[in-house]
Protein backbone atom coordinates (compact mmCIF):
# COMPACT_ATOMS: atom_id res chain seq x y z
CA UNK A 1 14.10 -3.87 44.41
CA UNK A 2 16.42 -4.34 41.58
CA UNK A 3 13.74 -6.08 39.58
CA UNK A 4 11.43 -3.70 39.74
CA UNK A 5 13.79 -1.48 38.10
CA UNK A 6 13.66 -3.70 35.21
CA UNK A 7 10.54 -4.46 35.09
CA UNK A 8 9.58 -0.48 34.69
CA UNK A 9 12.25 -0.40 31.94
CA UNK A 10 10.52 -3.20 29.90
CA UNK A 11 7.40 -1.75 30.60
CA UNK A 12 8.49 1.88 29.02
CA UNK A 13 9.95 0.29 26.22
CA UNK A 14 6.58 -1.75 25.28
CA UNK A 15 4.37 1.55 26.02
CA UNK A 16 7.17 3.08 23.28
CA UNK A 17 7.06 0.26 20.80
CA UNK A 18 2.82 -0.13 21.51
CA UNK A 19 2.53 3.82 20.53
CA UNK A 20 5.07 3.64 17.98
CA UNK A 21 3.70 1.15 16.27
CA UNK A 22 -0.45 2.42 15.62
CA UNK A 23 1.07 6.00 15.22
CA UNK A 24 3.24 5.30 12.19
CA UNK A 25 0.23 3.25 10.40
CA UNK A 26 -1.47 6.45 11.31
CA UNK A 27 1.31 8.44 9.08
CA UNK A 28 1.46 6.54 6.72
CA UNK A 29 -2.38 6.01 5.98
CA UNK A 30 -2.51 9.68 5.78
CA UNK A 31 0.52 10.43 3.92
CA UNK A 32 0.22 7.33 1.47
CA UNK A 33 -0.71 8.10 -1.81
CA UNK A 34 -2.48 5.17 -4.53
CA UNK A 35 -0.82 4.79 -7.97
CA UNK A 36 -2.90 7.31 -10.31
CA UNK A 37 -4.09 5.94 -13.76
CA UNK A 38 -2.88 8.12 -16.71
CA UNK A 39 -5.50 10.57 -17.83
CA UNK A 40 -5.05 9.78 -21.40
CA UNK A 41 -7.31 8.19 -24.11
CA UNK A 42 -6.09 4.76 -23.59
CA UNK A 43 -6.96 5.04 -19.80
CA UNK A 44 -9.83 7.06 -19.72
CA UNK A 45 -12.27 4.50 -21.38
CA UNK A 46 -11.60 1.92 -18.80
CA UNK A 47 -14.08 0.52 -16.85
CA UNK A 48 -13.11 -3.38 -15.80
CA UNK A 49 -10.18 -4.78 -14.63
CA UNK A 50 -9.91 -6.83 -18.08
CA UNK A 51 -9.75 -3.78 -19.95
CA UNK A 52 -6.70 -2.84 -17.88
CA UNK A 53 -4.81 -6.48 -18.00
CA UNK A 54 -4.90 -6.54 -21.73
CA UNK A 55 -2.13 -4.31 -22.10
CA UNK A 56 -1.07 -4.53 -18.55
CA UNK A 57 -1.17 -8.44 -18.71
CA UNK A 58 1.51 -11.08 -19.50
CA UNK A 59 0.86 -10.89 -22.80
CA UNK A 60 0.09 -7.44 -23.13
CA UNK A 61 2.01 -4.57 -24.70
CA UNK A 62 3.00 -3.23 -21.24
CA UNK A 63 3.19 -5.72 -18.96
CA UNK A 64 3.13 -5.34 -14.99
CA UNK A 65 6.77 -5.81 -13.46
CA UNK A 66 7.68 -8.64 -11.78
CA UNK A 67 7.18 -6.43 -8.17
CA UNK A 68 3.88 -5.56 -8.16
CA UNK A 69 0.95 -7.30 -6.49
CA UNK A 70 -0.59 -10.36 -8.29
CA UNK A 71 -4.24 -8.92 -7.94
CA UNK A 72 -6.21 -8.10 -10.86
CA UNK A 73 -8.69 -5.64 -8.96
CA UNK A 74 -6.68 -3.02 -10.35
CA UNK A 75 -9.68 -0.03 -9.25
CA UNK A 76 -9.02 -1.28 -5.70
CA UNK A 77 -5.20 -0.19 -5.42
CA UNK A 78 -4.70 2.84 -8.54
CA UNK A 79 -7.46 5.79 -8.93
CA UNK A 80 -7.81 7.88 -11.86
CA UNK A 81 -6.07 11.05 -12.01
């Protein structure tokens, strides 16, 4: 009888964890906001990734930091503001 105990114990704390988990991907989905391109002149012109990674680029003017995301389908993570 003792085991059963336990067992109902590990059972409430993976119905916990198995709601936890889907519910904060549900907060954060809704709450998460993309990186917004600058509406400027520089920024408004742009149209392909290229355009974005020659200033953005190693080599360009202002380069991305050395935390963000290696892909260069910059449209797919920032909108325009």
């Amino acid at each position: 009888m003792r085991q059963e105990g336990g067992a109902g114990l590990r059972m409430a704390i993976f119905l916990a964890v198995a709601l936890a988990v889907p519910t904060l991907l549900v907060v954060y989905t809704v709450t998460h906001r993309r990186p917004s391109i600058p509406a400027d002149a520089d920024h408004l012109k742009l149209v392909e990734p290229a355009e974005c990674l020659s200033c953005h680029g190693p080599a360009g003017k202002r380069p991305r930091d050395r935390n963000h995301p290696l892909n260069d389908q910059c449209f797919s993570c920032h909108e325009r503001a």
